[in-house]
C-alpha atoms as a PDB file:
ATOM      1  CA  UNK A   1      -0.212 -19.779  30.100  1.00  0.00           C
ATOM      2  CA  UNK A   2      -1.955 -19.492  26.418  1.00  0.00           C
ATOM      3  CA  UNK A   3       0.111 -20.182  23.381  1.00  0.00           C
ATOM      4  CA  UNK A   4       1.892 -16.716  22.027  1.00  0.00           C
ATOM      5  CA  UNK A   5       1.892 -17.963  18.172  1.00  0.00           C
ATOM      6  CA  UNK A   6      -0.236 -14.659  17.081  1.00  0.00           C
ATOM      7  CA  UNK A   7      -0.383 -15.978  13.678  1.00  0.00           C
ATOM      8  CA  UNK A   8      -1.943 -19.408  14.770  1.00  0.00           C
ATOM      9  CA  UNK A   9      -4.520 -17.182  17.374  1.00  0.00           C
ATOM     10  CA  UNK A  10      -5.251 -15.023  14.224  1.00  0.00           C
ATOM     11  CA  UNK A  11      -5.774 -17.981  12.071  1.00  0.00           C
ATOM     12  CA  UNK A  12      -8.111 -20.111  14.541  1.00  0.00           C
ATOM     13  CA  UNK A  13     -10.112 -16.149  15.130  1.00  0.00           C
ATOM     14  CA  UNK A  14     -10.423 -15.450  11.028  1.00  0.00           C
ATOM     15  CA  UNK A  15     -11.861 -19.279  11.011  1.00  0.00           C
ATOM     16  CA  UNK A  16     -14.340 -18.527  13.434  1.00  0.00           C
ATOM     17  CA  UNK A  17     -15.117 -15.517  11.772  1.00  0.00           C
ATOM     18  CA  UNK A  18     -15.955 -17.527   8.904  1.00  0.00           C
ATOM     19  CA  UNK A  19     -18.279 -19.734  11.008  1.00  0.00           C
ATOM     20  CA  UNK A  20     -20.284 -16.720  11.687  1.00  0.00           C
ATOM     21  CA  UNK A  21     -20.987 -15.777   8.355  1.00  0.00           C
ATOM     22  CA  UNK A  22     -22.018 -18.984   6.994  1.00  0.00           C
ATOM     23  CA  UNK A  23     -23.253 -21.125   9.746  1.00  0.00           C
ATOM     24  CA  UNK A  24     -24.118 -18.488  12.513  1.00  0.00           C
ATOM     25  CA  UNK A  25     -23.232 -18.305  16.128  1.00  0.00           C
ATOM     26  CA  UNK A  26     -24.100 -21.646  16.759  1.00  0.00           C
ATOM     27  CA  UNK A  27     -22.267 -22.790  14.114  1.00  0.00           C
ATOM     28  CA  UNK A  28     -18.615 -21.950  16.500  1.00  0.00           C
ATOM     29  CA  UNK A  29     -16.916 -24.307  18.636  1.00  0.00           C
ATOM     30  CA  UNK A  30     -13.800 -25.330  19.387  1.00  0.00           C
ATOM     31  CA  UNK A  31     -14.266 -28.772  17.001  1.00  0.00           C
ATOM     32  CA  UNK A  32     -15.726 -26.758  14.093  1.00  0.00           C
ATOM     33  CA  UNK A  33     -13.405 -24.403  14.124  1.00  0.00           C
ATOM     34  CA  UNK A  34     -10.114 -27.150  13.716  1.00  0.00           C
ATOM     35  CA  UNK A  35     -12.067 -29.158  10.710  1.00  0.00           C
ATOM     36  CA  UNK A  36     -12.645 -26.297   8.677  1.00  0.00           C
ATOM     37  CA  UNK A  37      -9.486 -24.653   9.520  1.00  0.00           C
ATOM     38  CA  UNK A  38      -7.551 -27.968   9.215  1.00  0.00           C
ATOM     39  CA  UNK A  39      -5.784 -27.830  12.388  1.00  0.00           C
ATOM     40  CA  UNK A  40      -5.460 -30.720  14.850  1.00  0.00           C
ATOM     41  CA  UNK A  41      -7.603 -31.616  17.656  1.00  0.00           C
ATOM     42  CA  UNK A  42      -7.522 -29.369  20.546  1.00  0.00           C
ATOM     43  CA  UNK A  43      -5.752 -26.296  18.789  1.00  0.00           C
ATOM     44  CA  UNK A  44      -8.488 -24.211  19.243  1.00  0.00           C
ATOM     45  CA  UNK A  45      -8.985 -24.728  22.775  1.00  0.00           C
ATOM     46  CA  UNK A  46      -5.006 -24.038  23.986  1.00  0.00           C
ATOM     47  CA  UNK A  47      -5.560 -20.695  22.374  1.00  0.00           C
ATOM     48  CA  UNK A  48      -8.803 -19.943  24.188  1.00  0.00           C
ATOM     49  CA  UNK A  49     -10.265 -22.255  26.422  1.00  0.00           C
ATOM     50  CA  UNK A  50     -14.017 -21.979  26.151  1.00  0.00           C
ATOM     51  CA  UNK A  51     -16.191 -20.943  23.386  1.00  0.00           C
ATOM     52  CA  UNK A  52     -17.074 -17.406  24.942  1.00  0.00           C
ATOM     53  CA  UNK A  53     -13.097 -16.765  24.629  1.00  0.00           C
ATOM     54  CA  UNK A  54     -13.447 -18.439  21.346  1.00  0.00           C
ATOM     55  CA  UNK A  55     -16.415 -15.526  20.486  1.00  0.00           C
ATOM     56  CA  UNK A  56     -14.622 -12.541  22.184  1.00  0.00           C
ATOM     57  CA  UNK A  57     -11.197 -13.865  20.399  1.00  0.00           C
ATOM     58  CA  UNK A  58     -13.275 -13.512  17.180  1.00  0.00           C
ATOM     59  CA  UNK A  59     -14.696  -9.945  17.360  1.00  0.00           C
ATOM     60  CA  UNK A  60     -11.760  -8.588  19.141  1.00  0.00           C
ATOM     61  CA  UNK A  61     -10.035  -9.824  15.275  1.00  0.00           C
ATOM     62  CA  UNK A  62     -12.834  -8.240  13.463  1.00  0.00           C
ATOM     63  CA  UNK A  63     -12.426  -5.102  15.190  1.00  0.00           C
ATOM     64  CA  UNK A  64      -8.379  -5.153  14.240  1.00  0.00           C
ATOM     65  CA  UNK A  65      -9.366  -5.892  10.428  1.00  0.00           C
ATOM     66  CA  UNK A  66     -12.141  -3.398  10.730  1.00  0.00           C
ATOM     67  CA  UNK A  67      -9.639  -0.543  12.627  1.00  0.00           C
ATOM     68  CA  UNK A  68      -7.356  -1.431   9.513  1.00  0.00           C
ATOM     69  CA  UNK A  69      -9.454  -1.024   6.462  1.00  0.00           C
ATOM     70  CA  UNK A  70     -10.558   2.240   7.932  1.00  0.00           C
ATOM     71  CA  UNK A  71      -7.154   3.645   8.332  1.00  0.00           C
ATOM     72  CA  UNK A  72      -6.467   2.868   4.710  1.00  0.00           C
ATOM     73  CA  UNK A  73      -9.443   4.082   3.462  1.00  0.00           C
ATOM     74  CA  UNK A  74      -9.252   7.688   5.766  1.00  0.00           C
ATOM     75  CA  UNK A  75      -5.338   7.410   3.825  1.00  0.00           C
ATOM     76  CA  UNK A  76      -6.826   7.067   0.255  1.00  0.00           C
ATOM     77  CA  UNK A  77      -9.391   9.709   0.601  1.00  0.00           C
ATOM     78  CA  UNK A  78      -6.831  12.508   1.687  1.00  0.00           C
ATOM     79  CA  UNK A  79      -6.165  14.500  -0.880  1.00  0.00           C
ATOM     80  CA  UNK A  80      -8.396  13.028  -3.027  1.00  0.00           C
ATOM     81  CA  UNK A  81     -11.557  15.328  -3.624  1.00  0.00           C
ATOM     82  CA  UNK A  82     -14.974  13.479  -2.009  1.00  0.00           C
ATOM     83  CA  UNK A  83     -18.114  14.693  -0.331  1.00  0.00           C
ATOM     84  CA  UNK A  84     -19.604  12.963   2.476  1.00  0.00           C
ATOM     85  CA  UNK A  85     -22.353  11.225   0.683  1.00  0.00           C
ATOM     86  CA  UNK A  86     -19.366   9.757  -1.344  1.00  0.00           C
ATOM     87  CA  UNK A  87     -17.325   8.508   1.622  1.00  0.00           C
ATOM     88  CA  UNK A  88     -20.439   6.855   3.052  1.00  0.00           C
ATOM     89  CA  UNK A  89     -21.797   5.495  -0.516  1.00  0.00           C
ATOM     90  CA  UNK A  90     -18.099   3.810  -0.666  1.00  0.00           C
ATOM     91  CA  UNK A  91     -17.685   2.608   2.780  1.00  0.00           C
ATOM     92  CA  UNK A  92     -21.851   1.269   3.127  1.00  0.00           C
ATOM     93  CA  UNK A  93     -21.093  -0.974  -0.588  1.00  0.00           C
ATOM     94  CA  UNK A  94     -18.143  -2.311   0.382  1.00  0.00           C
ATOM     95  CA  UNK A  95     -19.175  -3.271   3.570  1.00  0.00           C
ATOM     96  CA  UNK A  96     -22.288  -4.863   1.793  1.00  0.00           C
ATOM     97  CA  UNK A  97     -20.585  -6.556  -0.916  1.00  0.00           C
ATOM     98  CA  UNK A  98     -16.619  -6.892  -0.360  1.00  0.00           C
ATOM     99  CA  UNK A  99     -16.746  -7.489   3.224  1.00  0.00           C
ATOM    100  CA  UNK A 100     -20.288  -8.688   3.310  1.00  0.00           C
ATOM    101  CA  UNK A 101     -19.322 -11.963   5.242  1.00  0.00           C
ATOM    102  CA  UNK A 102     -17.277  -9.676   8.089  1.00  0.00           C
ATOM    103  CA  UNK A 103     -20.443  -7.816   8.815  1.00  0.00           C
ATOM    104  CA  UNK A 104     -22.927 -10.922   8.804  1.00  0.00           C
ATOM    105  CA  UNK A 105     -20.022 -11.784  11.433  1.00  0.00           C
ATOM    106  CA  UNK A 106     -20.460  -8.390  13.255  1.00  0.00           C
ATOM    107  CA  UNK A 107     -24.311  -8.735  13.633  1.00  0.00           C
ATOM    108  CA  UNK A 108     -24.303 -12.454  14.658  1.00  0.00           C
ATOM    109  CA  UNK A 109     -22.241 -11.462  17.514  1.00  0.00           C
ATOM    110  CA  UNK A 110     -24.180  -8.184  18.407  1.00  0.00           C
ATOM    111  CA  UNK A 111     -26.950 -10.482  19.029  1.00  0.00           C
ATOM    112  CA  UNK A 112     -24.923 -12.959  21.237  1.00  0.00           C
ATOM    113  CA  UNK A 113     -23.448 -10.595  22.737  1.00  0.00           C
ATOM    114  CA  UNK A 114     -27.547  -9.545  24.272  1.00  0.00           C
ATOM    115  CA  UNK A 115     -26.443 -12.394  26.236  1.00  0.00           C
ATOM    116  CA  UNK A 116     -22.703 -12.299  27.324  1.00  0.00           C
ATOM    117  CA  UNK A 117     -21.036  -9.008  28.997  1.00  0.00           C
ATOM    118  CA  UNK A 118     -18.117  -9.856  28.002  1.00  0.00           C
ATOM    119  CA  UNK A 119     -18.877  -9.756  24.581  1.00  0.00           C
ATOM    120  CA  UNK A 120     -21.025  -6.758  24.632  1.00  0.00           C
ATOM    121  CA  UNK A 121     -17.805  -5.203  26.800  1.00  0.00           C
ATOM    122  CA  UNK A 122     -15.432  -5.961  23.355  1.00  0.00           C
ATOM    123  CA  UNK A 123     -18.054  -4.620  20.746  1.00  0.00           C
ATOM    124  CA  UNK A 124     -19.013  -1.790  22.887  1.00  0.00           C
ATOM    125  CA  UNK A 125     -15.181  -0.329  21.430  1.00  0.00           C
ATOM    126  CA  UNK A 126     -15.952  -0.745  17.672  1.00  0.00           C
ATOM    127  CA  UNK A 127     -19.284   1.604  18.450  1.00  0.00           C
ATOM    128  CA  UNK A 128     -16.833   4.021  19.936  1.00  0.00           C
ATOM    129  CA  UNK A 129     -14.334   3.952  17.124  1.00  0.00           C
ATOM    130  CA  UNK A 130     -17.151   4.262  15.132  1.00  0.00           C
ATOM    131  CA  UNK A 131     -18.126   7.679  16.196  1.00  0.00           C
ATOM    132  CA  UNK A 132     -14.635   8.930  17.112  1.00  0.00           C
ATOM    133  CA  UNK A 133     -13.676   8.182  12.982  1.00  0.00           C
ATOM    134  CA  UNK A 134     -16.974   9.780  12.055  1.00  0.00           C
ATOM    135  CA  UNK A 135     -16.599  12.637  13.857  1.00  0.00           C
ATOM    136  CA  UNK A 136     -12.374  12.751  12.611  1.00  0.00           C
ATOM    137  CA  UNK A 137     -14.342  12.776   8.669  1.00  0.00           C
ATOM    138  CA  UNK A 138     -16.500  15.786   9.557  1.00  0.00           C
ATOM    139  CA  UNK A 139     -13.922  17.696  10.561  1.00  0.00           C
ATOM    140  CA  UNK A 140     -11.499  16.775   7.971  1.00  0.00           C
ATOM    141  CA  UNK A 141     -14.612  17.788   5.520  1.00  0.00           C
ATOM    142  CA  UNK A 142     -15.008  21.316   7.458  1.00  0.00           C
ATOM    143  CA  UNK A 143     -18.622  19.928   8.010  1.00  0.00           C
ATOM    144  CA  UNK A 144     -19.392  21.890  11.549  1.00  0.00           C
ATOM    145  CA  UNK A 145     -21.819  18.658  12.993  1.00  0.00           C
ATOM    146  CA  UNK A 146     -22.898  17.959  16.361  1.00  0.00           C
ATOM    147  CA  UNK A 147     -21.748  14.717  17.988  1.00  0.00           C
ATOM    148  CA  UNK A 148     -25.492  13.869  18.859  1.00  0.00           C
ATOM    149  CA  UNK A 149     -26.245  13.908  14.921  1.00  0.00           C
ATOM    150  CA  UNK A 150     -22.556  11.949  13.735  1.00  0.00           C
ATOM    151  CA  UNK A 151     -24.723   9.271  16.631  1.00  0.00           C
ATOM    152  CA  UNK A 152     -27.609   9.282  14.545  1.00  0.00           C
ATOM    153  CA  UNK A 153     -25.731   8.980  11.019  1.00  0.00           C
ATOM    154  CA  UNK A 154     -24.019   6.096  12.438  1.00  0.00           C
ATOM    155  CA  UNK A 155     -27.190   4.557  13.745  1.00  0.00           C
ATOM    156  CA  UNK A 156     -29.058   4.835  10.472  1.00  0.00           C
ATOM    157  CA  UNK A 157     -26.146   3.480   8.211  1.00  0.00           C
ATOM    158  CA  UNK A 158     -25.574   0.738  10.428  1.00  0.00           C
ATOM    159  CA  UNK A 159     -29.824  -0.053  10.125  1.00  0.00           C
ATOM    160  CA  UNK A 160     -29.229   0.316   6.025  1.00  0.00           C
ATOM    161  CA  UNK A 161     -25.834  -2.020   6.587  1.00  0.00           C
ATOM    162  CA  UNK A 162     -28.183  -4.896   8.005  1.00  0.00           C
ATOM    163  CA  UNK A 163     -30.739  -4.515   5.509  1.00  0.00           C
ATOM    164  CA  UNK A 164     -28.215  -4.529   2.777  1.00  0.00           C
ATOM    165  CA  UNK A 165     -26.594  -7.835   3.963  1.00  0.00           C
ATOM    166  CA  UNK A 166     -29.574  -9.666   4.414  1.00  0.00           C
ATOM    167  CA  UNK A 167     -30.051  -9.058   1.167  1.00  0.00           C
ATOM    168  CA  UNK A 168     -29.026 -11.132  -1.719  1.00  0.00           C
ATOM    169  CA  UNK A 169     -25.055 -10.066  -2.997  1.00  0.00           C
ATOM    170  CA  UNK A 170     -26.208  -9.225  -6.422  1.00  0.00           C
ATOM    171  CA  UNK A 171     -29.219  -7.549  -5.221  1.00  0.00           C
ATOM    172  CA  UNK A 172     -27.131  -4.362  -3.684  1.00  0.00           C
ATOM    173  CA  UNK A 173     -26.649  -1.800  -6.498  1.00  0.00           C
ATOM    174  CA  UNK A 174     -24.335   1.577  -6.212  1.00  0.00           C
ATOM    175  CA  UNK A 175     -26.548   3.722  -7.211  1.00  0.00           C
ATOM    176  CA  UNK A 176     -29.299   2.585  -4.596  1.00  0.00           C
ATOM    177  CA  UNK A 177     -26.726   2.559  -2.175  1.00  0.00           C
ATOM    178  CA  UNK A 178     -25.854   6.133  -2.749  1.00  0.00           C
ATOM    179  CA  UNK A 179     -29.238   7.274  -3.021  1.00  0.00           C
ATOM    180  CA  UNK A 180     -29.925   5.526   0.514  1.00  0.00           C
ATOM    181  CA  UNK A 181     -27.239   7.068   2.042  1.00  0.00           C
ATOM    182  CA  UNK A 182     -28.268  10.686   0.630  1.00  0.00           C
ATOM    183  CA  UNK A 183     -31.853  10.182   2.233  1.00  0.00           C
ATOM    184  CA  UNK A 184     -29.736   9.466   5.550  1.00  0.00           C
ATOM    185  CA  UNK A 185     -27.594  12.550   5.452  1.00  0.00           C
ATOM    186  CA  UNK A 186     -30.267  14.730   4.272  1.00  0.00           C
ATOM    187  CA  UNK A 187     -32.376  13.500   6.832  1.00  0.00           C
ATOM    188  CA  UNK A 188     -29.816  14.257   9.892  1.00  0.00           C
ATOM    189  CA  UNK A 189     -29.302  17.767   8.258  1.00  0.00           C
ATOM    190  CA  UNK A 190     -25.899  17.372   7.730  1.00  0.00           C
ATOM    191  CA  UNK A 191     -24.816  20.258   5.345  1.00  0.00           C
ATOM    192  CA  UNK A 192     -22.230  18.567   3.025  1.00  0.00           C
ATOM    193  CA  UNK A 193     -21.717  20.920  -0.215  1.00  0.00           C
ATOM    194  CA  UNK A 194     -19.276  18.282  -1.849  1.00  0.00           C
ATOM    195  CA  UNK A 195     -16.377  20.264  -1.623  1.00  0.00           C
ATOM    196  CA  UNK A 196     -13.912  16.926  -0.485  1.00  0.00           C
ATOM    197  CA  UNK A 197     -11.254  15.638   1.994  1.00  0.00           C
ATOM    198  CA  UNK A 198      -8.871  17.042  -0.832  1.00  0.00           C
ATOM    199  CA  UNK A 199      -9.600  20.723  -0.786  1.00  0.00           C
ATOM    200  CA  UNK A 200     -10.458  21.391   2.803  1.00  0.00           C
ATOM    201  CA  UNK A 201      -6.901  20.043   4.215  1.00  0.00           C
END
């Protein structure tokens, strides 16, 4: 039977998801994992015994952190006045500056996960959250969209998402940010007059 210290399994998954970001997929194993989290030998593997657990153990964390930030975020815009193009322009910067090294993360293990079902199984949920929390915004915003265009949004800001991590940190500016993502709304015909979370609930 595994270990059940969740704060240890959470520690050993954030490391990994660390890995990811600056060394790549390749960059994750069990050894790695202990040095740069400074835990002793063979820690990593009593929590998860081979290095595709070690991968699933890692994006089933970055879906919890991910699942978090957007329930605090959906809390702070409510009652707040905010179009759509605002919600996005927030949410896309952050994601490329803040929480750059989570989505480097994200898109090292998409790739891998070309290669292992049970990977692709894990990640297949954080594209479903994704559109059931779109879909929850354009509601809350009175915006009357089809769930075939919310798919499309979603596919275009995740394509601007992996431009704008590839790209250098200091390189991604608001304002181009928010521009991008108006090209993207406009260009799925979304009709967002501005009016804001605050004054359609």
């Amino acid at each position: 039977m595994p270990p059940t210290n969740q704060a240890r399994r959470r520690a050993v998954a954030d490391t990994a998801i660390a890995l990811l970001a600056s060394s790549g997929v390749h960059g994750v194993t069990h050894r790695a994992v202990e040095r740069e989290a400074g835990l002793p030998p063979g820690t990593a593997s009593n929590y998860f015994r081979s290095r595709e657990a070690l991968l699933v153990a890692a994006a089933e964390r970055v879906i919890e952190l991910h699942h978090g930030d957007t329930a605090r975020a959906a809390d702070q815009a409510a009652g707040q006045p905010a179009s759509l193009v605002d919600l996005l322009t927030e949410s896309l910067f952050t994601a490329a500056t803040t929480l750059r090294d989570r989505y480097l993360a994200i898109f090292e293990l998409q790739l891998e996960a070309v290669r292992r079902p049970a990977l692709a199984s894990v990640l297949a949920n954080l594209q479903d959250a994704a559109l059931q929390i779109t879909a929850e915004q354009h509601d809350r915003l009175g915006l009357t969209t089809p769930r075939a265009t919310i798919a499309t949004l979603i596919t275009l800001y995740q394509g601007a998402l992996f431009t704008l991590v590839g790209s250098p940190p200091g390189n991604v500016r608001r304002d181009a940010v928010q521009h991008m993502v108006q090209v993207i709304v406009d260009g799925c015909g979304v009709q967002d007059d501005g009016a804001g979370l605050g004054e359609r609930r």
